[in-house]
Protein backbone atom coordinates (compact mmCIF):
# COMPACT_ATOMS: atom_id res chain seq x y z
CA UNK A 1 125.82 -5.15 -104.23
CA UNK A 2 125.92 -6.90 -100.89
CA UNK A 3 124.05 -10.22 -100.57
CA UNK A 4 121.60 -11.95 -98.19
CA UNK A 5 120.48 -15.49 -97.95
CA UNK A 6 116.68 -15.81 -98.94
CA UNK A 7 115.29 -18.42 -96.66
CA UNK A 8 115.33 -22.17 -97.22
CA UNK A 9 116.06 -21.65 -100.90
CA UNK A 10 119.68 -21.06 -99.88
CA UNK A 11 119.83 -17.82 -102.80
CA UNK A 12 122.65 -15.85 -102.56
CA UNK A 13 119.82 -12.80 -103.54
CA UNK A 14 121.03 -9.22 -104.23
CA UNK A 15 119.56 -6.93 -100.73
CA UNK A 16 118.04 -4.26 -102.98
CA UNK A 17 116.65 -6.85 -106.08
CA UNK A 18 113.73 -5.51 -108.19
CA UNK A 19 109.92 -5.58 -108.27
CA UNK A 20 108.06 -5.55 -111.58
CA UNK A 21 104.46 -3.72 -111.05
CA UNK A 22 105.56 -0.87 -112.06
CA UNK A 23 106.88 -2.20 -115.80
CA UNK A 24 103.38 -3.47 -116.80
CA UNK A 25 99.86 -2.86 -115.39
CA UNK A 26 97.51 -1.00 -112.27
CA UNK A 27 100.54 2.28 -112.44
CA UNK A 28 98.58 4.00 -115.53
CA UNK A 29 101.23 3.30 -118.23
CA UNK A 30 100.84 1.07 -121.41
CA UNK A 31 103.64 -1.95 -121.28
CA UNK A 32 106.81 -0.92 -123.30
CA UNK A 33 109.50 -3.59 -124.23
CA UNK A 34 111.69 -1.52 -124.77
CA UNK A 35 111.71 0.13 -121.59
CA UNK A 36 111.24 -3.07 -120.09
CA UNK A 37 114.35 -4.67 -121.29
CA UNK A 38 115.81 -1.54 -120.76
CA UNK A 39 115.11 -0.92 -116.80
CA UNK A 40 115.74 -5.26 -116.44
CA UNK A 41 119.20 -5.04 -117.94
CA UNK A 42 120.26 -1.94 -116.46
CA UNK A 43 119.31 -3.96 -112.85
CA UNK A 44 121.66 -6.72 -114.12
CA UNK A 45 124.61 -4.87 -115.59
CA UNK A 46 124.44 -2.80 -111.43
CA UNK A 47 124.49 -6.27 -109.57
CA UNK A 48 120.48 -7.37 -109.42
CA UNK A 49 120.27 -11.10 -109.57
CA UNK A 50 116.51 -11.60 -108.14
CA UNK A 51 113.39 -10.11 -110.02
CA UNK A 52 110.35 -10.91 -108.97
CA UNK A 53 106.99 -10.68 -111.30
CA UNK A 54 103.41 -11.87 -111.70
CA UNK A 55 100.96 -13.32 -114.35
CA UNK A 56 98.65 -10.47 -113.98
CA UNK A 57 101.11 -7.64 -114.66
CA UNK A 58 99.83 -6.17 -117.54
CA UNK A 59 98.39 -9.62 -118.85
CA UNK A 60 101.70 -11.55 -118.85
CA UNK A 61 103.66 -8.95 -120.37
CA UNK A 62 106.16 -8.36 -117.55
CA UNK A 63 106.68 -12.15 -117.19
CA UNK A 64 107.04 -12.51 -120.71
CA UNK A 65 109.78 -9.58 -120.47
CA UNK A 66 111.82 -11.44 -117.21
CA UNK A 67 111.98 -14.42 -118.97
CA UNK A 68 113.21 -12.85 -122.09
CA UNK A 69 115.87 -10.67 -120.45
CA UNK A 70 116.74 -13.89 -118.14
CA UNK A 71 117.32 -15.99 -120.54
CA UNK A 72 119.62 -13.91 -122.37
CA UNK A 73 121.92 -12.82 -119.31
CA UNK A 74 124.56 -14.99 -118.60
CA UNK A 75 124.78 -13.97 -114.73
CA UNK A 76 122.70 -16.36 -112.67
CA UNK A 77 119.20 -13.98 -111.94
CA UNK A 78 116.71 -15.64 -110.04
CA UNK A 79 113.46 -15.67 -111.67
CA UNK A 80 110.34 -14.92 -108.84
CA UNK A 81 106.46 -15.08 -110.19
CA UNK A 82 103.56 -15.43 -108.70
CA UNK A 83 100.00 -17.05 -109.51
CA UNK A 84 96.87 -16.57 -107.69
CA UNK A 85 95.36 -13.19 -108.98
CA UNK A 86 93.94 -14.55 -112.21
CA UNK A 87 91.02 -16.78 -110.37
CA UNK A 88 88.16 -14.48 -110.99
CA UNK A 89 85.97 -14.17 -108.71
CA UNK A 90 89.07 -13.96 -106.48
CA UNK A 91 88.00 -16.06 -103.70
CA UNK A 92 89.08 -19.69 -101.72
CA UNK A 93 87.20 -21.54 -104.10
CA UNK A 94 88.73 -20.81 -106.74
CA UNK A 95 92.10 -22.36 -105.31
CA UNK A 96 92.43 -25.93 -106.30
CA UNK A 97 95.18 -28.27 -106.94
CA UNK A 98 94.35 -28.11 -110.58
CA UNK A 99 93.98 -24.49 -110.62
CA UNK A 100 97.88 -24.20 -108.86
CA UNK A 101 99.54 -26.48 -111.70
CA UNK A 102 97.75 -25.41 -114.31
CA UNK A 103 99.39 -21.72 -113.35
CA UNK A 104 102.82 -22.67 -113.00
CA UNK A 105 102.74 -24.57 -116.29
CA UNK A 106 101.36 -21.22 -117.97
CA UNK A 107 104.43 -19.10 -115.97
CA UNK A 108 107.17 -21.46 -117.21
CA UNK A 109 105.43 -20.97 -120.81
CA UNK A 110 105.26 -17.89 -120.69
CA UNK A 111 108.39 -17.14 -119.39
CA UNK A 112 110.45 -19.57 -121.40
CA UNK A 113 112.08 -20.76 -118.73
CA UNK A 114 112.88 -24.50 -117.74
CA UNK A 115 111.83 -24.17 -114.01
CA UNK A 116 110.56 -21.36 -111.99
CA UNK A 117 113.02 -20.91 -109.18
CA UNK A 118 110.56 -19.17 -106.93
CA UNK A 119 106.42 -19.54 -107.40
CA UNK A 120 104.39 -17.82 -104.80
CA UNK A 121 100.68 -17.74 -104.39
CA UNK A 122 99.75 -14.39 -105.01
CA UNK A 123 98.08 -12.95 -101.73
CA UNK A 124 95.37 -15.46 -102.23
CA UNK A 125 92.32 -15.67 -99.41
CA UNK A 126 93.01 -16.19 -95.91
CA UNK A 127 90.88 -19.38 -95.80
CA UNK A 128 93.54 -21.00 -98.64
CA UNK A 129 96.53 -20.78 -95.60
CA UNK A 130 94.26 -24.07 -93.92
CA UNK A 131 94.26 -25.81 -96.89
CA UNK A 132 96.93 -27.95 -96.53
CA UNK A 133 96.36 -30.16 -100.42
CA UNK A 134 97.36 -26.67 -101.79
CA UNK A 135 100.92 -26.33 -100.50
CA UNK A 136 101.62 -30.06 -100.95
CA UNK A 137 100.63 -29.87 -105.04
CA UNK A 138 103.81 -27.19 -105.29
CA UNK A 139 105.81 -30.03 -103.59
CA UNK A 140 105.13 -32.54 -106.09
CA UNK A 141 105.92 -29.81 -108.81
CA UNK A 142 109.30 -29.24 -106.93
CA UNK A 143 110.12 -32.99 -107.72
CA UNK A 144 108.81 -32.85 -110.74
CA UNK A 145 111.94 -30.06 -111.25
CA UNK A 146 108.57 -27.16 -112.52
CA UNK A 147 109.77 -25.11 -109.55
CA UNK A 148 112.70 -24.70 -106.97
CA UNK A 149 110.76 -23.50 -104.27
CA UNK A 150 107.39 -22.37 -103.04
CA UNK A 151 106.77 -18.53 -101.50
CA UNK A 152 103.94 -16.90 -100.75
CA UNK A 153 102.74 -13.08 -100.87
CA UNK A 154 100.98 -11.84 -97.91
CA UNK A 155 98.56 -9.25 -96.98
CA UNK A 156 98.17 -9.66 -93.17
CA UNK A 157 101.15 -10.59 -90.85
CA UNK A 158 98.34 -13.29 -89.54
CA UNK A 159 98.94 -14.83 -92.84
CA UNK A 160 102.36 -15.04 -93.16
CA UNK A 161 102.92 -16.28 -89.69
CA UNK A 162 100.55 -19.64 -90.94
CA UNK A 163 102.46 -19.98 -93.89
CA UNK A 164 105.36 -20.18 -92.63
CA UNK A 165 104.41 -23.53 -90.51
CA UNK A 166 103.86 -25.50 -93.87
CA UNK A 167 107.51 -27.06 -94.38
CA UNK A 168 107.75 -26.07 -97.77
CA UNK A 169 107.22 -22.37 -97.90
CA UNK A 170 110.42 -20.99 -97.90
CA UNK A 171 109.83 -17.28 -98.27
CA UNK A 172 107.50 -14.60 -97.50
CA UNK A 173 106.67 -11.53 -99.20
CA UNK A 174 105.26 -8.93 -97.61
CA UNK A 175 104.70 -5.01 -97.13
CA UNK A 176 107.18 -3.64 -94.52
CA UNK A 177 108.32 0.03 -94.43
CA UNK A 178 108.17 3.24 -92.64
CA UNK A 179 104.06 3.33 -92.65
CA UNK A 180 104.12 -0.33 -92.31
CA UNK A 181 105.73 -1.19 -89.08
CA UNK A 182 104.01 -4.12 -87.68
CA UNK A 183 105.55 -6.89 -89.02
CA UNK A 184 109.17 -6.39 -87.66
CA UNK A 185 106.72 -7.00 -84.09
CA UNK A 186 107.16 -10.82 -84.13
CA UNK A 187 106.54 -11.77 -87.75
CA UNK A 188 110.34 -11.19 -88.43
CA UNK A 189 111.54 -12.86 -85.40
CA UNK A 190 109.47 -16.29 -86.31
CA UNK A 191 110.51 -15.94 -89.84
CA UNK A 192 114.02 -16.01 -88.57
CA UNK A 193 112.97 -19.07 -86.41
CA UNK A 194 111.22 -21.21 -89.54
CA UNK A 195 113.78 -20.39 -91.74
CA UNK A 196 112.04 -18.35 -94.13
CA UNK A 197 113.33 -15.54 -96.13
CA UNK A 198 111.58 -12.23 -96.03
CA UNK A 199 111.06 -10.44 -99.53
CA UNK A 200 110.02 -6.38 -98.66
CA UNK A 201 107.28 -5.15 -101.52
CA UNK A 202 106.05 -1.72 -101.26
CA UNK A 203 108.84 0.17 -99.82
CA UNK A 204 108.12 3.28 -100.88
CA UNK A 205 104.47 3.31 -99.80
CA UNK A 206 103.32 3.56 -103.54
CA UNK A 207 105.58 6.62 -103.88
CA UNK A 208 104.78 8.43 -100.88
CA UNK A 209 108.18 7.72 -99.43
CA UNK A 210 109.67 9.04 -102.25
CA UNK A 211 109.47 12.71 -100.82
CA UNK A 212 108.77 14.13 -104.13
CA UNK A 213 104.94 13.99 -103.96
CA UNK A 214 102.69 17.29 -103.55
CA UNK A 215 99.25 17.73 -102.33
CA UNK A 216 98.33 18.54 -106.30
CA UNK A 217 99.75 15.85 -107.70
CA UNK A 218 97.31 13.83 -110.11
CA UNK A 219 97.44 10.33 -111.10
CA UNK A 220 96.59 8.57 -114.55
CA UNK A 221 93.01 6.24 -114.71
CA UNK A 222 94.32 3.72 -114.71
CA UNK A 223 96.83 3.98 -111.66
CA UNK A 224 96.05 2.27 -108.81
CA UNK A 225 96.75 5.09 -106.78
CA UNK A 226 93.51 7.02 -108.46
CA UNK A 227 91.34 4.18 -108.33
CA UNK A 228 92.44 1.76 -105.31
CA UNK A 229 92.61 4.80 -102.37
CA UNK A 230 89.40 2.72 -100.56
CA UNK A 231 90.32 -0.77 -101.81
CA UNK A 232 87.43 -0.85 -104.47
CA UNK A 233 89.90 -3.23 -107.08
CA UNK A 234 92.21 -4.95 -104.28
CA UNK A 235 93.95 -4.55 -100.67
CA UNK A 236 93.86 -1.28 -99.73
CA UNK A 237 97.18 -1.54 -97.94
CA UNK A 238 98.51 -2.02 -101.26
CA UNK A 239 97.48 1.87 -102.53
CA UNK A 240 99.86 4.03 -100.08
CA UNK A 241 100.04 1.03 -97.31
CA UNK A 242 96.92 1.87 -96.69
CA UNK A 243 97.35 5.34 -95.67
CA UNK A 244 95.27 8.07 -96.10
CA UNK A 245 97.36 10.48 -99.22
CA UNK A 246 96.97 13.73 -96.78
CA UNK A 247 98.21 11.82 -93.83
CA UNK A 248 101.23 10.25 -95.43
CA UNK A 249 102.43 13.08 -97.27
CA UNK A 250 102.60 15.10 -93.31
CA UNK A 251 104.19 12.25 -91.88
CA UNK A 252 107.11 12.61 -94.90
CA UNK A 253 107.82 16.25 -94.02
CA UNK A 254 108.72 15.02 -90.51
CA UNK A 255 110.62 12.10 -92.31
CA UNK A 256 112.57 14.64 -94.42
CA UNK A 257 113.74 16.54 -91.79
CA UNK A 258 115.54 13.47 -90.33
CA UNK A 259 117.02 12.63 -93.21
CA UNK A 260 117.91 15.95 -94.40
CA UNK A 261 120.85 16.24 -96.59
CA UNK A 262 122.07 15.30 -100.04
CA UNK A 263 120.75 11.99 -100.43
CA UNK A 264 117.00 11.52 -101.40
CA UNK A 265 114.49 10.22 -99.12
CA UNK A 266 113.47 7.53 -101.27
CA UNK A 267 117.33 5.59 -100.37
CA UNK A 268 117.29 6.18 -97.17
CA UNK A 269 113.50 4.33 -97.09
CA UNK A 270 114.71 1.69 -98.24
CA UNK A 271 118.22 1.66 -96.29
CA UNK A 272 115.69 1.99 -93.23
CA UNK A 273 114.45 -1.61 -94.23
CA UNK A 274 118.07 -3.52 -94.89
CA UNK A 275 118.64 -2.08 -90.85
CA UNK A 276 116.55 -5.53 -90.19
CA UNK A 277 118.45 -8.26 -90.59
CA UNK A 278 115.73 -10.69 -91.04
CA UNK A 279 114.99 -9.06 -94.44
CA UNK A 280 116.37 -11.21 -97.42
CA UNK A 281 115.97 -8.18 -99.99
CA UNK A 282 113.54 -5.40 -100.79
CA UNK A 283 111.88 -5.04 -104.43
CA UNK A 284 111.46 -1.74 -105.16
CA UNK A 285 109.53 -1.79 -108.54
CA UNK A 286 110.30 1.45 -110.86
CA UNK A 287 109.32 1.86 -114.84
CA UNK A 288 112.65 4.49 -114.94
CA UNK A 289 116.28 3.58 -115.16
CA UNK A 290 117.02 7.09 -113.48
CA UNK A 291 114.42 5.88 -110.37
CA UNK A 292 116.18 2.72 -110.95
CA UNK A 293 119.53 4.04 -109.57
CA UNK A 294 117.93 6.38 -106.97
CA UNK A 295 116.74 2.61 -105.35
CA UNK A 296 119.86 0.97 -105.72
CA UNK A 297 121.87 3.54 -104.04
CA UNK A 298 120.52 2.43 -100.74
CA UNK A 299 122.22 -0.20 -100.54
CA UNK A 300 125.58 1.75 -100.39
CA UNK A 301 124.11 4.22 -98.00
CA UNK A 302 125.74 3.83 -94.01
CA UNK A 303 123.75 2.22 -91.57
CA UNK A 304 121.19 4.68 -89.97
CA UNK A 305 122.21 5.73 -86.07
CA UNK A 306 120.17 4.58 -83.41
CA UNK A 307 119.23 8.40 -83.07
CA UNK A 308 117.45 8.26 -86.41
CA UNK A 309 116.03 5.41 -86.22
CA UNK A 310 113.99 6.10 -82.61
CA UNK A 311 112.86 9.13 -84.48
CA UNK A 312 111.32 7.38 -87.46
CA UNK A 313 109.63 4.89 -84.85
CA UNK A 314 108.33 7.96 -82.62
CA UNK A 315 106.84 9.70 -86.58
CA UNK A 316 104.89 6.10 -87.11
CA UNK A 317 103.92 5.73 -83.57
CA UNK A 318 102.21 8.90 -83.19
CA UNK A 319 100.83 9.44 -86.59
CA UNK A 320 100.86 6.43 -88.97
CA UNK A 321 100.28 3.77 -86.44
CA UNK A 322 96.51 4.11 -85.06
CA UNK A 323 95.57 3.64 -88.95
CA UNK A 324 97.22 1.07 -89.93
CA UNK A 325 98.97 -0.90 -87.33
CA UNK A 326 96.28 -3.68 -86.70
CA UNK A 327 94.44 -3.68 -89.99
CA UNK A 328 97.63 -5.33 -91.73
């Protein structure tokens, strides 16, 4: 597994690392920790060593599952959470120094862990980028040795581009693949200019990018992907980037005709997204070891041709980018 720096923290990071939605919470499924520490170690054991997860994945049950893996492994994995989501109603008020240490004491609890090495704010309100008494509480937690470094998850590229001027934010996590264009625009090349690593979620568009979706296919209540099409629970970029279901699944035809051959769409996604070199890693989440290794096999793939790559740009110019390009 080839490695990329991640940002000011200086991590050595696996490119293709692991997201952890998918084991617990908004995909339909009931937590299993079995499977869990099943899909976790089976990253390990094929050369993951960053996993990034969230308090509000399944109610702590995927954090509780990363720390418990973690902590058993004796590679060095670096441990990513995030805090944020839990403020109910979500909104700027709710965002207080308090609020932010209280969290990270709760993660390394739950966790087990002695320090979080990355804690990001968890796509919180635009208006919580100008509040600068925010970011510097996560710098006295730094000294205080609760967490190696701050990151923050992103909705907009307007967002990410402001919190990357505070000093101490030293990665960015945000959703960048073949529906999602925008930010390789100038996001990436500021990013590279503050020094701040870029961690890719949503790779696969929710699954769309997978190539193995049908018009009929049917998703469980309590998947995000039934209930979060409009953005009635959260982002709608989130659900499918965004993308109407119809829509995306026409532009993937074109997509598989590109990449026609032995090797499934879903790798050469996400081999389309290590092509940027700003990119510390990209976090594909999956509840299946057999997904699992479909992911990881991107990152043995060859580089894409210049060919290919034009064409994929020409498929999101002319029919992903008028609905989504400036909304995210």
């Amino acid at each position: 597994m080839n490695k990329r720096t991640l940002g000011k923290t200086g991590f050595a990071v696996s490119e293709v690392s692991l997201g952890t939605w998918q084991l617990g919470g908004g995909w339909g499924e009931p937590f299993d920790d079995a499977n869990a520490d099943r899909v976790l170690n089976e990253a390990i054991d094929n050369g993951v060593n960053f996993i990034d997860t969230a308090d509000v994945y399944s109610d702590r049950a995927s954090e509780r599952a990363v720390g418990r893996v973690v902590k058993r492994r004796s590679e060095r994995v670096y441990v990513a959470t995030k805090c944020g989501r839990r403020i109910q109603p979500h909104t700027a008020d709710g965002y207080t120094p308090e609020a932010m240490r209280r969290f990270v004491e709760e993660a390394l609890e739950n966790t087990g862990l002695e320090r979080i090495d990355l804690m990001q704010l968890h796509c919180p309100p635009t208006e919580v980028y100008y509040r600068p008494e925010i970011f510097e509480e996560f710098d006295r937690m730094r000294q205080e040795g609760k967490i190696g470094f701050l990151g923050v998850s992103v909705e907009k590229v307007e967002e990410g581009i402001k919190a990357i001027q505070y000093d101490n934010v030293a990665s960015v996590q945000i959703i960048f693949n073949m529906f999602r264009q925008r930010p390789a625009d100038l996001f990436f090349e500021l990013a590279r200019r503050f020094n701040a690593g870029i961690i890719v979620r949503v790779p696969l568009a929710s699954g769309l990018l997978s190539g193995k979706m049908r018009r009929d296919r049917t998703f469980n209540r309590g998947d995000h992907r039934n209930f979060n099409r409009d953005g009635k629970a959260f982002d709608r970029g989130e659900t499918f980037s965004g993308l109407d279901f119809e829509q995306g699944l026409e532009a993937v035809e074109e997509l598989k005709k590109v990449f026609a051959g032995d090797e499934p769409l879903a790798a050469w996604a996400i081999r389309w997204i290590l092509m940027f070199p700003e990119v510390s890693c990209v976090i594909p989440g999956t509840g299946k070891t057999e997904q699992l290794h479909e992911n990881l096999r991107a990152a043995s793939l060859p580089e894409i041709d210049s060919e290919r790559m034009a064409r994929v740009r020409e498929i999101y110019d002319r029919s992903i980018r008028p609905s989504v390009h400036q909304r995210w």
